[in-house]
Protein backbone atom coordinates (compact mmCIF):
# COMPACT_ATOMS: atom_id res chain seq x y z
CA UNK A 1 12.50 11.42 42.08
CA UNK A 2 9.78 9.14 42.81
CA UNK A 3 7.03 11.88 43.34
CA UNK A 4 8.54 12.36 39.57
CA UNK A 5 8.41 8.94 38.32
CA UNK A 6 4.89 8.60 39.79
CA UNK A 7 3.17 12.10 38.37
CA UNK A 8 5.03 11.01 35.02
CA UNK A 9 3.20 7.50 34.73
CA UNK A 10 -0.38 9.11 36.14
CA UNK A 11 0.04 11.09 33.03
CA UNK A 12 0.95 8.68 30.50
CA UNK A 13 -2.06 6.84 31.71
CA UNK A 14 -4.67 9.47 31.88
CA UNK A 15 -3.21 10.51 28.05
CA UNK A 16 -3.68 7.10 27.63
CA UNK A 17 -7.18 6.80 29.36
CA UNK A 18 -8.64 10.11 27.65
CA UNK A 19 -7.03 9.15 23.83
CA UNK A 20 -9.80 10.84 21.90
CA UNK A 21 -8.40 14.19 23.34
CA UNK A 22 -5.22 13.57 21.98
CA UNK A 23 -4.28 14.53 18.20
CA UNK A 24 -4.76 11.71 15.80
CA UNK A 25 -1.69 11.00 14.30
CA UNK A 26 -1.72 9.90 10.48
CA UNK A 27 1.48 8.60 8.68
CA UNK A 28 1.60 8.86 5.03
CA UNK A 29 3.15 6.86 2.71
CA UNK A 30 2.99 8.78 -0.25
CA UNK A 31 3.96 12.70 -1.18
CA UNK A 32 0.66 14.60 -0.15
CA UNK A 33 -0.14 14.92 -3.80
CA UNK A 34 -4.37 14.86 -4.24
CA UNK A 35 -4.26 14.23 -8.39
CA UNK A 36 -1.62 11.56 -8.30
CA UNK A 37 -1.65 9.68 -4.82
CA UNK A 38 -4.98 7.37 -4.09
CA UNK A 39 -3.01 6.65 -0.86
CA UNK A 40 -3.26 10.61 0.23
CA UNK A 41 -6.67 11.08 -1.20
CA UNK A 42 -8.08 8.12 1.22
CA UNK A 43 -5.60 9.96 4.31
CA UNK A 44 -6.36 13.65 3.80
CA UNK A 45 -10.26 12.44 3.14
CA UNK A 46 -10.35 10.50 6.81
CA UNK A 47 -8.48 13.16 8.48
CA UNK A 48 -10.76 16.00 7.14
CA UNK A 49 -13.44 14.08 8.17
CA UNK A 50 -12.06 14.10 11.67
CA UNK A 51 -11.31 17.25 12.15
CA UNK A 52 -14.86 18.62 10.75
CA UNK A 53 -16.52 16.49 13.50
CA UNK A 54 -14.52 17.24 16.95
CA UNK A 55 -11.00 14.92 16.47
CA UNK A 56 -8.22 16.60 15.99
CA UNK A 57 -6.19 15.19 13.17
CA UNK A 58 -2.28 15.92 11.51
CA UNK A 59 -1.21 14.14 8.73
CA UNK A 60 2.36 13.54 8.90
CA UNK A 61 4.83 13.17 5.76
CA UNK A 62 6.43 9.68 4.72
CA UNK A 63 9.83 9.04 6.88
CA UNK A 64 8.61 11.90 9.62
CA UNK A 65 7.35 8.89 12.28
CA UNK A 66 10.38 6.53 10.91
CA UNK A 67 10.21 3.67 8.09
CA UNK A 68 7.02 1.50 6.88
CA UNK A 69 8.93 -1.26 9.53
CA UNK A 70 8.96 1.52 12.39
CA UNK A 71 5.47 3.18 11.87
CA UNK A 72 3.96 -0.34 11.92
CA UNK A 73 5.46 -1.31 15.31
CA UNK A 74 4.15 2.21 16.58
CA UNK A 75 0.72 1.93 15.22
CA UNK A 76 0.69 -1.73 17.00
CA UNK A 77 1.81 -0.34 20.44
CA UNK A 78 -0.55 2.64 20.30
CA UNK A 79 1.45 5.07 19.73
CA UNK A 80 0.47 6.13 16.80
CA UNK A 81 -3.02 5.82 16.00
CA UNK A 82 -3.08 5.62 11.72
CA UNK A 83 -0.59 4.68 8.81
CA UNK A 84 -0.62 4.63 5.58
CA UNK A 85 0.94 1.04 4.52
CA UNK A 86 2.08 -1.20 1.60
CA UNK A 87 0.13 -4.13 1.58
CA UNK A 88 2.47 -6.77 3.13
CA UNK A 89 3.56 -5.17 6.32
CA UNK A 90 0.79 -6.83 8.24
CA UNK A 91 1.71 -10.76 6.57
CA UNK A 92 3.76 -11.10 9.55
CA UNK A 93 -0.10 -11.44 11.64
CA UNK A 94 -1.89 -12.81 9.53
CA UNK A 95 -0.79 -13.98 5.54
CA UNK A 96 -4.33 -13.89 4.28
CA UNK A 97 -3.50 -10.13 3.49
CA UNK A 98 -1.28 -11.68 0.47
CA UNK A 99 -4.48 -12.88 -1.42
CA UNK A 100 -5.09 -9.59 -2.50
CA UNK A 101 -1.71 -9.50 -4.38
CA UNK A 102 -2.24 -12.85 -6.18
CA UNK A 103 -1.46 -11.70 -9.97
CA UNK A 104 -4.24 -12.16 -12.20
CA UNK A 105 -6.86 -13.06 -9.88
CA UNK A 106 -8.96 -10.04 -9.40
CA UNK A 107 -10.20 -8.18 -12.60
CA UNK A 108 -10.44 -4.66 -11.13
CA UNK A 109 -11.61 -3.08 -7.66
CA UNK A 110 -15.36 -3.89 -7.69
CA UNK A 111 -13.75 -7.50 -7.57
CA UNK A 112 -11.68 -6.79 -4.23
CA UNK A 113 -14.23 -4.73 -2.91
CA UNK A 114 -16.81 -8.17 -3.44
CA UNK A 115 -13.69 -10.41 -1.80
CA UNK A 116 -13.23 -7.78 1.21
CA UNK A 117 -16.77 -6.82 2.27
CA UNK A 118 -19.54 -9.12 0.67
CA UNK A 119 -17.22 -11.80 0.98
CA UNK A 120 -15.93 -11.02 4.31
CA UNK A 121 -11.70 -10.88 3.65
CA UNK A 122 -11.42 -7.80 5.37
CA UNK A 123 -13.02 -9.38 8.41
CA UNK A 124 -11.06 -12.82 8.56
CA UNK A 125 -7.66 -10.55 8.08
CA UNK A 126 -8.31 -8.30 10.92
CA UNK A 127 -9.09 -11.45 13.32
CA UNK A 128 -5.64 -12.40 12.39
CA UNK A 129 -4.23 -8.82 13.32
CA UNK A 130 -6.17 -7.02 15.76
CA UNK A 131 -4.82 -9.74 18.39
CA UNK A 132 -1.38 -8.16 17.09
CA UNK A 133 -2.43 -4.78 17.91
CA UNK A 134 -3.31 -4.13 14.25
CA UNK A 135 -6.53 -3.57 12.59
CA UNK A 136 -6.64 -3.21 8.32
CA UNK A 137 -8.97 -0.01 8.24
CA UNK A 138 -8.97 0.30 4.92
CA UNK A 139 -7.48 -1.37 1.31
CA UNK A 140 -6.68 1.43 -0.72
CA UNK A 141 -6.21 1.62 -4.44
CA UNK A 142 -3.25 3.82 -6.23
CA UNK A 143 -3.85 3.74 -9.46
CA UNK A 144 -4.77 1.19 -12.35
CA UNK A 145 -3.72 -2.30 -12.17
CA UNK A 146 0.18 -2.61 -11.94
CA UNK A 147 2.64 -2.94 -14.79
CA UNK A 148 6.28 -3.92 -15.20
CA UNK A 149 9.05 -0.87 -15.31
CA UNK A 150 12.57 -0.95 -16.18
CA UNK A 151 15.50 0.95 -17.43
CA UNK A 152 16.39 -1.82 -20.56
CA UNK A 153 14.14 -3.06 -22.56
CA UNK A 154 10.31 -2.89 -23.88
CA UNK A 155 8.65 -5.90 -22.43
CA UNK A 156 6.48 -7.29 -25.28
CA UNK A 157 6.33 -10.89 -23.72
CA UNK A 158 7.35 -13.67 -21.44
CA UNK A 159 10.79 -13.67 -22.92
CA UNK A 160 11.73 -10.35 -22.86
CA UNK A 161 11.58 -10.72 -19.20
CA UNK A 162 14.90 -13.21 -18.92
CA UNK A 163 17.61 -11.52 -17.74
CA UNK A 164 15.76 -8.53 -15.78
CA UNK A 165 16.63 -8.29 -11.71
CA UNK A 166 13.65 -6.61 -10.46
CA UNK A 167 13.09 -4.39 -6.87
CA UNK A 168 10.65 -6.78 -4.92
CA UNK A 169 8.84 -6.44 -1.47
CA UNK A 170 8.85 -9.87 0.03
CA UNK A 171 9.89 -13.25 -0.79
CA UNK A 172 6.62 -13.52 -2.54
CA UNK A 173 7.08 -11.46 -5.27
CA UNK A 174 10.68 -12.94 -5.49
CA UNK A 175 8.87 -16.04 -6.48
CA UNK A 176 6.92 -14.64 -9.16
CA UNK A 177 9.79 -12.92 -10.93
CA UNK A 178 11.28 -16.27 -11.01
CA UNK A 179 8.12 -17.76 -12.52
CA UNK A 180 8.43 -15.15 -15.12
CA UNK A 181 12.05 -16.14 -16.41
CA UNK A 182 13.46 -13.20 -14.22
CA UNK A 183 15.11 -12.58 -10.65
CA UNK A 184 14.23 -10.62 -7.57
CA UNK A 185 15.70 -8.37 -4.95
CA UNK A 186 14.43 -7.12 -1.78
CA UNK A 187 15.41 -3.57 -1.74
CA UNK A 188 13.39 -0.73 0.24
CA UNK A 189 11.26 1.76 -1.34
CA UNK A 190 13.82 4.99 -0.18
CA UNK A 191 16.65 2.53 -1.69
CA UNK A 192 15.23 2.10 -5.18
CA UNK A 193 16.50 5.35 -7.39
CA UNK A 194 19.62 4.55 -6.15
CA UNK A 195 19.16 0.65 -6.84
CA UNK A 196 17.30 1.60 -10.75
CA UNK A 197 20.52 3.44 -11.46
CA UNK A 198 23.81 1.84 -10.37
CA UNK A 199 22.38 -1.56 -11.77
CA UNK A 200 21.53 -3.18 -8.47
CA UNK A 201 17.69 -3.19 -9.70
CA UNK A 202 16.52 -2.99 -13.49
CA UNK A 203 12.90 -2.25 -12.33
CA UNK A 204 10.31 -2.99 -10.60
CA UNK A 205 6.19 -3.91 -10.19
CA UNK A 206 3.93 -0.91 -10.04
CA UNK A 207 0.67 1.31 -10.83
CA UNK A 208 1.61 3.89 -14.10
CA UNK A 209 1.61 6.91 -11.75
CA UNK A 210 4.16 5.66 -9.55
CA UNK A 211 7.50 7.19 -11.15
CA UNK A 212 5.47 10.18 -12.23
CA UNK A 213 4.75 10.70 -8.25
CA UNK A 214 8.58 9.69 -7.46
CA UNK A 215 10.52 11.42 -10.13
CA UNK A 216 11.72 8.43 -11.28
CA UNK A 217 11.78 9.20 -14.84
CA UNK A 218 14.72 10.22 -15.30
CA UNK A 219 16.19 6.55 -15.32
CA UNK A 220 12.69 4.30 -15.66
CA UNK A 221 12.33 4.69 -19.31
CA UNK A 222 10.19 1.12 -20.21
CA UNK A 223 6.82 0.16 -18.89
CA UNK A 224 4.62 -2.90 -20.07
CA UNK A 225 0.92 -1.83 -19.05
CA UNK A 226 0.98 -6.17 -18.38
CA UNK A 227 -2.37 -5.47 -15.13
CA UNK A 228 -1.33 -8.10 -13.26
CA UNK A 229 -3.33 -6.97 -10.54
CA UNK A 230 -4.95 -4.18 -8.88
CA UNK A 231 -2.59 -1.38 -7.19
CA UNK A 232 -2.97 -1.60 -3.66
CA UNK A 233 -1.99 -0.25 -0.40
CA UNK A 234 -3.60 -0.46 2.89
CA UNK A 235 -4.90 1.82 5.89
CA UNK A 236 -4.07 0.28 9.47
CA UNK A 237 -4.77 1.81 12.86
CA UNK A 238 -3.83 1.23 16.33
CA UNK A 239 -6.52 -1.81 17.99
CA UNK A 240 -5.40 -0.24 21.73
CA UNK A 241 -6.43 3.48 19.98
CA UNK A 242 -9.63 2.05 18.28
CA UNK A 243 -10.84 -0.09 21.19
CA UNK A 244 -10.31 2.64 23.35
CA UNK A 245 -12.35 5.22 22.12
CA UNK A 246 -15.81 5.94 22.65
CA UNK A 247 -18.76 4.86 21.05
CA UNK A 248 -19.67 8.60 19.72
CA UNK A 249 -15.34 8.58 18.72
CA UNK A 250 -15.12 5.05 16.74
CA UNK A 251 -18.47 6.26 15.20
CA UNK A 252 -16.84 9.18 13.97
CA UNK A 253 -13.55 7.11 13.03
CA UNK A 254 -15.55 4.86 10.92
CA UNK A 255 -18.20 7.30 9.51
CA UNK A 256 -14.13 8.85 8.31
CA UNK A 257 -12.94 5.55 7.08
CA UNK A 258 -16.12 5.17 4.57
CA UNK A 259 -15.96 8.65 3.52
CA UNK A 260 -11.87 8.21 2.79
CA UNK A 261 -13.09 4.39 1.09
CA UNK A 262 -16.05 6.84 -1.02
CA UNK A 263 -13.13 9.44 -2.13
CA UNK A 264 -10.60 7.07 -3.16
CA UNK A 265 -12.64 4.94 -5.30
CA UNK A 266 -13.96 8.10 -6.60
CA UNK A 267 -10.51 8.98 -7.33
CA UNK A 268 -9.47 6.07 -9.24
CA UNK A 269 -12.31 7.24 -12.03
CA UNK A 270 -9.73 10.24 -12.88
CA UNK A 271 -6.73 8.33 -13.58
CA UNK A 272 -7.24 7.54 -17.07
CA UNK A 273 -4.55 9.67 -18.60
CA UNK A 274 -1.75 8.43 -16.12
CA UNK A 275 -0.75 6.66 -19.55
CA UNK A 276 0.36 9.84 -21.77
CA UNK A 277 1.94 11.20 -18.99
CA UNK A 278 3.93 8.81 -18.71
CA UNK A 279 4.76 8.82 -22.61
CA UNK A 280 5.17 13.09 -22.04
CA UNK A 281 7.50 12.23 -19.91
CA UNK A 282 9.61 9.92 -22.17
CA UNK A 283 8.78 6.44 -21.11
CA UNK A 284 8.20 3.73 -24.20
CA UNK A 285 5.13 2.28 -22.95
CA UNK A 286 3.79 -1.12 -24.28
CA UNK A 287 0.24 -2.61 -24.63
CA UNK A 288 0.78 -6.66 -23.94
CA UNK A 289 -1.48 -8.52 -26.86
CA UNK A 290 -3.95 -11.08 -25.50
CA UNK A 291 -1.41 -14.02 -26.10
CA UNK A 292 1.12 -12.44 -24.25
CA UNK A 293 -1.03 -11.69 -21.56
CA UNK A 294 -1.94 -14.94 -21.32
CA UNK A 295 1.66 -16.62 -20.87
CA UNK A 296 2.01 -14.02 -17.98
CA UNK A 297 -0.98 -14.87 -16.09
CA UNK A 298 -0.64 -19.32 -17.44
CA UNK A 299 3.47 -18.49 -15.44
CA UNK A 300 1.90 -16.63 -12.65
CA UNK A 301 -0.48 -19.51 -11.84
CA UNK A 302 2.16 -21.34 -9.80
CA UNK A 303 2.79 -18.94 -7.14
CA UNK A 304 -0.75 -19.50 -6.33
CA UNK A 305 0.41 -22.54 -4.18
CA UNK A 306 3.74 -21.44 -3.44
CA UNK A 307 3.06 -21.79 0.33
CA UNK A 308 3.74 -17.74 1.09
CA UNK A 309 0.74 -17.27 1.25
CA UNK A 310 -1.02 -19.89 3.07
């Protein structure tokens, strides 16, 4: 038994040791879908790239490595080496990430893009992770800015939103449902069709394409195009994996990670006619005028310093 024990842990540690041999494991988040999913265009982009130049890559669907919660506490203990994620799993290391959410502060990509590279965001957020065993490979964009969905009402202003319970991710969004007249409730994303139709939900914050990719349909039947910000998602990969490569390997992980950051953007440039789809598919959809607009983003203002963030 303890020749066992012994051979076992000399082979964790030369798997370990020699991690560029092993497959690279990539968790989606999305259905593998290359005309509606940024968030699969950017993973099936990186892995290709991978496995054209010597790493062997597998994507691997949403749920098949365990929850968002799950994946990220494998990705930070090495065990699997890249994830798909929503924005806010990696607040718990470092809350910076949350600026990218604020509603009505960035105009469009080329704005985030500015923030995350010419300004250096990306950079300050992964000195906050990588310590966690997390590094923020990528922000990804899904889709045009995000709207509001529900299964009530059209949404033609601030006041139409009183009264609506909406899904939310965090606490943070919470807050600015409240700031619009409405309520929150956490609920996870595999919990929402079931939360949109028994009542427990009446909608929630997303990109157009998102209940065309989810089948939700069926029940969402109301969307305010409102942009209140950019549709984003991010890429995160195991530090231990990363720092443990060689140089010729991370060269060829990051030479991947700018080609997947090329074909996403590029992506993004086809998804003007998420809109009629949606309408094809029976969902009112409403254009907010510039003053109602403007009470959404003048109400949105004061979850700049609402502390979740900071």
């Amino acid at each position: 038994m303890k020749r066992f024990a012994f051979l076992a842990a000399f082979a964790a540690a030369m798997a370990m040791a020699s991690g560029a041999m092993a497959q690279v494991k990539v968790s989606l988040d999305s259905p593998p879908d290359l005309e509606g999913s940024g968030s699969y265009v950017w993973a099936h982009a990186f892995t290709e790239h991978l496995n054209a130049n010597g790493m062997k890559a597998e994507e691997f669907q949403r749920g098949a490595l365990g929850s968002d919660a799950e994946v990220f506490d494998q990705v930070s203990q090495g065990l699997v080496e890249v994830a798909m994620a929503p924005l806010n799993i990696v607040g718990s290391l470092d809350k910076l990430i949350y600026g990218l959410r604020l509603p009505y502060f960035f105009a469009d990509m080329e704005e985030v893009d500015r923030a995350l590279y010419d300004g250096g965001m990306l950079a300050r957020i992964n000195e906050g992770t990588t310590p966690g065993g997390v590094r923020v490979a990528a922000v990804t964009t899904v889709g045009p800015a995000t709207g509001i969905f529900n299964t009530k009402r059209d949404v033609n202003s601030l006041a139409d939103m009183e009264g609506l319970r909406m899904r939310a991710l965090d606490e943070s969004q919470i807050e600015l449902y409240k700031t619009w007249g409405a309520s929150g409730t956490i609920v996870s994303w595999a919990e929402v069709p079931n939360a949109l139709q028994t009542g427990v939900a009446d909608g929630y914050l997303n990109p157009a394409f998102v209940p065309l990719l989810f089948g939700h349909t069926d029940f969402i039947k109301h969307f305010t195009d409102a942009a209140v910000a950019p549709s984003l998602r991010i890429a995160i990969i195991s530090e231990q994996w990363y720092e443990g490569l060689s140089d010729a390997d991370r060269k060829t992980v990051d030479d991947a990670i700018a080609a997947a950051d090329k074909a996403n953007r590029d992506w993004l440039g086809t998804q003007a006619g998420v809109i009629d789809k949606l309408k094809a598919a029976g969902v009112s959809v409403v254009n907010l005028s510039d003053e109602a607009r403007a009470e959404f983003r003048k109400a949105s203002e004061a979850t700049y310093d609402s502390g979740l963030i900071t």
